[in-house]
C-alpha atoms as a PDB file:
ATOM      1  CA  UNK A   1       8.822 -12.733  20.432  1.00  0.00           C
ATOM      2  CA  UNK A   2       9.305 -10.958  17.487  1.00  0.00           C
ATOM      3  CA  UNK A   3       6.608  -9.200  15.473  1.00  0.00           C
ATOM      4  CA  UNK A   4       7.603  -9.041  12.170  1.00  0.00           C
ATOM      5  CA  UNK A   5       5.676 -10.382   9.285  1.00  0.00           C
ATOM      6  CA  UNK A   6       8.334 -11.920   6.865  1.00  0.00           C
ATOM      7  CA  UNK A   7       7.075 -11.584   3.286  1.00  0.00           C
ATOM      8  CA  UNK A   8       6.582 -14.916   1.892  1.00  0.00           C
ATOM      9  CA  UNK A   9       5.320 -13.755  -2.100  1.00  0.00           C
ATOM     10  CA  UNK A  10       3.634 -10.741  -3.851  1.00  0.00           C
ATOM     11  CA  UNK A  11       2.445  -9.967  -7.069  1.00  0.00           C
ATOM     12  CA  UNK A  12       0.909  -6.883  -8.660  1.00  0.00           C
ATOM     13  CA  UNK A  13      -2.974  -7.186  -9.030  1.00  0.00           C
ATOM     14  CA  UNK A  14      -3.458  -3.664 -10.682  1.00  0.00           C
ATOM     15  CA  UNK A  15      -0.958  -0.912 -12.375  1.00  0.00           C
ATOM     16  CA  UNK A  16      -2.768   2.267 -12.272  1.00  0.00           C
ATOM     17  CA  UNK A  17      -1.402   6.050 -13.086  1.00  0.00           C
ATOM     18  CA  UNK A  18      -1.284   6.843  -9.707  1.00  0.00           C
ATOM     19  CA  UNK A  19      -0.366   3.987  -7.723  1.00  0.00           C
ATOM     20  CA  UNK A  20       0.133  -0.101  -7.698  1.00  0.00           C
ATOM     21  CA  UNK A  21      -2.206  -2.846  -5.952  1.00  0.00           C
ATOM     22  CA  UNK A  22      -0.299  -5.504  -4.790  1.00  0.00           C
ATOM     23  CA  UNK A  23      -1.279  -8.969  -3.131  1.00  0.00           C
ATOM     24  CA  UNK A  24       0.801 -11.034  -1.071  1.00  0.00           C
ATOM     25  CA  UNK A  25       1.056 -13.759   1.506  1.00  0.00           C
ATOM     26  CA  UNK A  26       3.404 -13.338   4.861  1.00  0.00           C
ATOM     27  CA  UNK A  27       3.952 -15.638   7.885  1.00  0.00           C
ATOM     28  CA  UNK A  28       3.303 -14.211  10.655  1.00  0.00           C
ATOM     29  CA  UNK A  29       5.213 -14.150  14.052  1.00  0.00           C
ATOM     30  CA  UNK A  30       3.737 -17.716  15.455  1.00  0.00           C
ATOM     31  CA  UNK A  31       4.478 -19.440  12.084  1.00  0.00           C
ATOM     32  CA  UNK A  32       0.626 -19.014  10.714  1.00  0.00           C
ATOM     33  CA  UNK A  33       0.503 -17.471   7.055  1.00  0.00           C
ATOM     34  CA  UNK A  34      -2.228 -14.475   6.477  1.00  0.00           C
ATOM     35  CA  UNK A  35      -2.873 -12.646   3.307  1.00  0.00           C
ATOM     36  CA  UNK A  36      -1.912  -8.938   2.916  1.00  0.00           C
ATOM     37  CA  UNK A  37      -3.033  -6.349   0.470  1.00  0.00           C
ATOM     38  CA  UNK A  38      -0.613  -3.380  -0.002  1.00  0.00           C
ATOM     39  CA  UNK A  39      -1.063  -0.279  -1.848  1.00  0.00           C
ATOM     40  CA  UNK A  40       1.876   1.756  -3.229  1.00  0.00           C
ATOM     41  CA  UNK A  41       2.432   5.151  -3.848  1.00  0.00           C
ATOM     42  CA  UNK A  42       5.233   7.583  -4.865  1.00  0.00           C
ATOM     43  CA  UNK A  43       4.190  10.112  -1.939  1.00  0.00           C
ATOM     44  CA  UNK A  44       3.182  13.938  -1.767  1.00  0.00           C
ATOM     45  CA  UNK A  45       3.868  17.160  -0.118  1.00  0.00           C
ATOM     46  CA  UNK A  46       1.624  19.736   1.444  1.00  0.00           C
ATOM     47  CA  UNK A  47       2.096  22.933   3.248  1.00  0.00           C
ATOM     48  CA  UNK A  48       0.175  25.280   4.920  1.00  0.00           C
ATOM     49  CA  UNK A  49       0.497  28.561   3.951  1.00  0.00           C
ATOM     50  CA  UNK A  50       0.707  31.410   6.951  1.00  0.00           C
ATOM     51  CA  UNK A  51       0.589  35.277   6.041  1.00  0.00           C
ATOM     52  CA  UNK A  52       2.235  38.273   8.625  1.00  0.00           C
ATOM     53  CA  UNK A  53      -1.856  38.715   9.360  1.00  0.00           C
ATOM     54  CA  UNK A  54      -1.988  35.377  11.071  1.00  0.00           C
ATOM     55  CA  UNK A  55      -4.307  34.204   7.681  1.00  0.00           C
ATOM     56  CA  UNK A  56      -3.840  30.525   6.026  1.00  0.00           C
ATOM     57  CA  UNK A  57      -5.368  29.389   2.851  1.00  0.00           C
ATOM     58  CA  UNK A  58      -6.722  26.224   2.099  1.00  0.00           C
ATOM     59  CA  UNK A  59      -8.339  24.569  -0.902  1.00  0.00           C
ATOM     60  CA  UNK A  60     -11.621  23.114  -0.828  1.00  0.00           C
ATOM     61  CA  UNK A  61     -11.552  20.311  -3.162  1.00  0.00           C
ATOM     62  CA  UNK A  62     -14.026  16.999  -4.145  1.00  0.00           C
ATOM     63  CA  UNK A  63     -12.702  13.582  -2.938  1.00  0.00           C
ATOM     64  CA  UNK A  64     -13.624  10.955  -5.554  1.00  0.00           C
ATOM     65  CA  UNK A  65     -12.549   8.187  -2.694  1.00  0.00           C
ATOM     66  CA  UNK A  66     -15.190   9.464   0.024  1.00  0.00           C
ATOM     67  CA  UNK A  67     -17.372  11.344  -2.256  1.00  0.00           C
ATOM     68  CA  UNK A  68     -17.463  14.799  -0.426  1.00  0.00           C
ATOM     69  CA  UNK A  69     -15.952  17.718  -0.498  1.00  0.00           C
ATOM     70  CA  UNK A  70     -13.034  18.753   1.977  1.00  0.00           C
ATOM     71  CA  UNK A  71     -10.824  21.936   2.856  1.00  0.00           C
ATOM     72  CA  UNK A  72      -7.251  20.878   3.004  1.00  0.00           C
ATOM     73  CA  UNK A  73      -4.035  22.312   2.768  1.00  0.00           C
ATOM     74  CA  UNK A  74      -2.559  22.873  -1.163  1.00  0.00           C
ATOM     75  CA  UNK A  75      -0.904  19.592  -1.778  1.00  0.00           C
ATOM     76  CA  UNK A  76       0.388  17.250  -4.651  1.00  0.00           C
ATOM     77  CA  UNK A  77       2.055  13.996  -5.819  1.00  0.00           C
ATOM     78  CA  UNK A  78       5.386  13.740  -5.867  1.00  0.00           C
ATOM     79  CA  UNK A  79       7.340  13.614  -9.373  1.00  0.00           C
ATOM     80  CA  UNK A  80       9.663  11.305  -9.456  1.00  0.00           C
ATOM     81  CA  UNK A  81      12.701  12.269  -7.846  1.00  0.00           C
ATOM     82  CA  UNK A  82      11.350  15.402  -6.897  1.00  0.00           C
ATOM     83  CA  UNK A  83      12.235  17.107  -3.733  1.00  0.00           C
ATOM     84  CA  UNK A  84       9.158  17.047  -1.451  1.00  0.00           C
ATOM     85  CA  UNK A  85       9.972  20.989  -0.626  1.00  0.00           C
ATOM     86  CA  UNK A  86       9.900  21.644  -4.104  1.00  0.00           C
ATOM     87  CA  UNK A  87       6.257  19.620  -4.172  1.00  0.00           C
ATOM     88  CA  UNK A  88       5.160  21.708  -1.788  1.00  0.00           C
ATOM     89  CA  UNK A  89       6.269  25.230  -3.060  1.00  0.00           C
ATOM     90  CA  UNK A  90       5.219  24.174  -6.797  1.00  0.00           C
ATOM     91  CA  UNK A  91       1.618  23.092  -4.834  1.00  0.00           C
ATOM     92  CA  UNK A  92       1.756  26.167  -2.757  1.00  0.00           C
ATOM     93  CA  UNK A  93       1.963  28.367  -5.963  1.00  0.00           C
ATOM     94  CA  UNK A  94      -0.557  26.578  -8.454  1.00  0.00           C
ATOM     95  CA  UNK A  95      -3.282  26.547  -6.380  1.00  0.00           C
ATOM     96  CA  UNK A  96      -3.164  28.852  -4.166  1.00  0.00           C
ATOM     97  CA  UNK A  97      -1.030  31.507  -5.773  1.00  0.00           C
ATOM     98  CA  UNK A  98       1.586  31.995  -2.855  1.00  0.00           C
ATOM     99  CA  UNK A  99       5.637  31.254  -3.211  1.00  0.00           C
ATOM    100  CA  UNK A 100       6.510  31.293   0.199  1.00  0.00           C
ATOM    101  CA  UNK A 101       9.773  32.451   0.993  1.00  0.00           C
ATOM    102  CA  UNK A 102      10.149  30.689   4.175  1.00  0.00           C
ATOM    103  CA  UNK A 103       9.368  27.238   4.635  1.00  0.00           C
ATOM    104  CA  UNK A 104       9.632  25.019   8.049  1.00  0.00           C
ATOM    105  CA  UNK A 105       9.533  21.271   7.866  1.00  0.00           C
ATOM    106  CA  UNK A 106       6.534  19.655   9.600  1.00  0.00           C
ATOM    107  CA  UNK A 107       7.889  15.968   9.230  1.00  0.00           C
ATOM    108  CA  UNK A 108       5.967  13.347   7.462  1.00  0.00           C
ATOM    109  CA  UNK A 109       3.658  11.007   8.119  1.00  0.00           C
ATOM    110  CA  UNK A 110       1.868   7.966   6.832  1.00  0.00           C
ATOM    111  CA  UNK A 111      -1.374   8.109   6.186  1.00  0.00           C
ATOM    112  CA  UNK A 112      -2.876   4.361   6.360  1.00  0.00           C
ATOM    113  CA  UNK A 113       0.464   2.234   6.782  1.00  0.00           C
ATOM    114  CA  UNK A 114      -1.879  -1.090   7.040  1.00  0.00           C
ATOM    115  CA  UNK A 115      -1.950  -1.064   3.917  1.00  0.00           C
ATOM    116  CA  UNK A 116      -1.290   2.043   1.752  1.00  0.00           C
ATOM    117  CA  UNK A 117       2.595   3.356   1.344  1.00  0.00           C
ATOM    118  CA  UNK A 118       2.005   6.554   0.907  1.00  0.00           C
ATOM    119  CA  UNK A 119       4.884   9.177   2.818  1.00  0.00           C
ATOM    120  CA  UNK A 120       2.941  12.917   2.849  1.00  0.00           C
ATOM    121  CA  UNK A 121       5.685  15.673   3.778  1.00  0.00           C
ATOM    122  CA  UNK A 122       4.406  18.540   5.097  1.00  0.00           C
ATOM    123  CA  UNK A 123       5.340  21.756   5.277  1.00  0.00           C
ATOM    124  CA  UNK A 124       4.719  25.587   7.305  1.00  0.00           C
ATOM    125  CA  UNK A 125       4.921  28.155   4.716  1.00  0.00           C
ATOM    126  CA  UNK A 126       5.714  31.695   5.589  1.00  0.00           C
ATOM    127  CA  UNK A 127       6.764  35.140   4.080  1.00  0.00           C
ATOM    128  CA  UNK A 128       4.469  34.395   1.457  1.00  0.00           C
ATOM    129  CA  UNK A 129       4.860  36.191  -2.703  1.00  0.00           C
ATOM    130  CA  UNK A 130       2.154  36.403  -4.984  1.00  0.00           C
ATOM    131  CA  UNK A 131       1.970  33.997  -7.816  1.00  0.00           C
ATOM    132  CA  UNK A 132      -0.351  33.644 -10.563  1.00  0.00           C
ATOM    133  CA  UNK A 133      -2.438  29.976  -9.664  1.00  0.00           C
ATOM    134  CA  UNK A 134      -1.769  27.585 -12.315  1.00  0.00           C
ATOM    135  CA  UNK A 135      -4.119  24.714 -11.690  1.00  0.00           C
ATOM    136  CA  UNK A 136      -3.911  21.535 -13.657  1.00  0.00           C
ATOM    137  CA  UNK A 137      -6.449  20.810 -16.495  1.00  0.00           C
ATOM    138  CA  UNK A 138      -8.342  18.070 -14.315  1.00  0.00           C
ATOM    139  CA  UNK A 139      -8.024  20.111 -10.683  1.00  0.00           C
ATOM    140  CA  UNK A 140     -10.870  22.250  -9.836  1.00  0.00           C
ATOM    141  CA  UNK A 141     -11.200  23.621  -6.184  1.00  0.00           C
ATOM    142  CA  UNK A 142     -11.855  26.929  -4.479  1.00  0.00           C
ATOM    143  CA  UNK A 143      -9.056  29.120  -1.849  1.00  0.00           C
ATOM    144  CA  UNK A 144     -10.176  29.843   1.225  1.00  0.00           C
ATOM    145  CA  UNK A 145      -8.506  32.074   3.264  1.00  0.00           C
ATOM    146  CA  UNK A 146      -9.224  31.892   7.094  1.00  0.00           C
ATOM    147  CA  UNK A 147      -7.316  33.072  10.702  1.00  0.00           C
ATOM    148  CA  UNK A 148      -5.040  30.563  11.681  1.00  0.00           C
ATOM    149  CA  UNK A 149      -7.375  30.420  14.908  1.00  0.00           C
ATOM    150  CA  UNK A 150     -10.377  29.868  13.125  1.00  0.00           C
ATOM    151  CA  UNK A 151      -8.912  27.016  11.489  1.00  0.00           C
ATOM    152  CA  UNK A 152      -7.697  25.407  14.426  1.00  0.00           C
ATOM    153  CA  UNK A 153     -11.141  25.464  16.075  1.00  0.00           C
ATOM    154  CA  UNK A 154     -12.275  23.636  12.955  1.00  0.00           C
ATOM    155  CA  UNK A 155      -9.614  20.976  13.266  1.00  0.00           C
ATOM    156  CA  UNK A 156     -10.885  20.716  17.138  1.00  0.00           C
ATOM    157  CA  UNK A 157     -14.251  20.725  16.312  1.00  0.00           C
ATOM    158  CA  UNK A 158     -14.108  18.217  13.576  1.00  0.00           C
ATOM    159  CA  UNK A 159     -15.061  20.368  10.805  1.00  0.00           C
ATOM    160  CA  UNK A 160     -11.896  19.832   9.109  1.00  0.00           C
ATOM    161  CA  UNK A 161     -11.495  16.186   8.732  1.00  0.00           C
ATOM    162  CA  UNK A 162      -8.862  15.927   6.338  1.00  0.00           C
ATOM    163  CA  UNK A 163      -5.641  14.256   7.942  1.00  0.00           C
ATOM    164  CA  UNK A 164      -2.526  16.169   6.495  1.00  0.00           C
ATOM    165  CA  UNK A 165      -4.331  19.296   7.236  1.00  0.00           C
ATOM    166  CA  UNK A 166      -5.062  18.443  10.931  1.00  0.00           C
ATOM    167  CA  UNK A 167      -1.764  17.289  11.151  1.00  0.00           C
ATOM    168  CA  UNK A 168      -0.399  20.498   9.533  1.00  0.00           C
ATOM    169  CA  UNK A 169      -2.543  22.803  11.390  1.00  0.00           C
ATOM    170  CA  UNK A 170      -1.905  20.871  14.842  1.00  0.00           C
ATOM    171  CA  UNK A 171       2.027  20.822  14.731  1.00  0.00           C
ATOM    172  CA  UNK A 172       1.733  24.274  13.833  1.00  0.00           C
ATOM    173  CA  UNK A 173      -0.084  25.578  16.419  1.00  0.00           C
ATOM    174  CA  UNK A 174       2.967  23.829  18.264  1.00  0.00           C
ATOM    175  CA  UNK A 175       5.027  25.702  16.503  1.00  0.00           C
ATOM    176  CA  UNK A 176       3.237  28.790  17.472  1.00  0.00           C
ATOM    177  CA  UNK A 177       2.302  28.062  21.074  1.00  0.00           C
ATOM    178  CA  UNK A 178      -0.960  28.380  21.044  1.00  0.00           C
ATOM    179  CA  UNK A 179      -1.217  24.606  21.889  1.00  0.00           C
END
């Protein structure tokens, strides 16, 4: 049996400036019908940037959606048709002030897929030049620079909660062996 929802209708239910609520009805696999809510998104990159000490430096930023404050990796929306390397290094540079030279893929993921669209590349960022940070008019956060080991204690411990960043930290301390 297959289980594939075929997608019977949809219609948008709100047009925001940073993504699209849509509603819709599918029929599922044993012929029933069930309502679906979908959420998209046009994406975003992150990357975690890695100095020759063995340093990273993350943002710690306030999340209107959960009302706290988290330390993440630097990371932005996606322009359209904008390269999600070139997210990342423009990210990488405005808010943390680092270009990195070198820069390793870390794959993507999805961050809800129930029900949001959103694709988040991330990125390893190494080799890293000095920039001037250029944050946007409506961004305000604070760099924190921490050992690489430090931060993946936090990500083991649950101090850092944020998912991209886990995820970036995790697969590279894969990358690294130290996992």
């Amino acid at each position: 049996m297959s289980n594939v929802e075929k997608k019977l209708n949809e219609k948008i239910v709100y047009d925001g400036p940073i993504f699209q609520v849509y509603q819709g009805t599918v029929s599922l696999p044993n012929g029933k019908t069930a309502p679906r809510d979908r959420i998209a998104h046009s994406g975003g990159a992150g990357i975690l940037p890695l100095d020759d000490k063995g340093n990273i430096y993350l943002v710690k930023q306030y999340r209107y959606g959960i009302d706290k404050t988290l330390l993440e990796i630097p990371a932005g929306k996606l322009e359209p048709g904008e390269d999600p390397q070139k997210t990342a290094e423009r990210e990488a540079t405005e808010e943390v002030g680092f270009l990195p030279k070198e820069i390793t893929s870390l794959g993507y993921m999805y961050l809800s897929p129930a029900y949001l669209g959103e694709i988040t590349y991330l990125y390893l960022g190494r080799d890293l030049i000095p920039q001037k940070a250029a944050l946007d008019e409506d961004e305000f956060l604070d760099v924190v620079t921490m050992p690489f080991d430090e931060a993946l204690a936090m990500v083991l411990s649950g101090e850092i909660t944020d998912g991209k960043t886990q995820t970036a930290i995790l697969k590279t301390a894969a990358l690294l062996g130290k996992i």
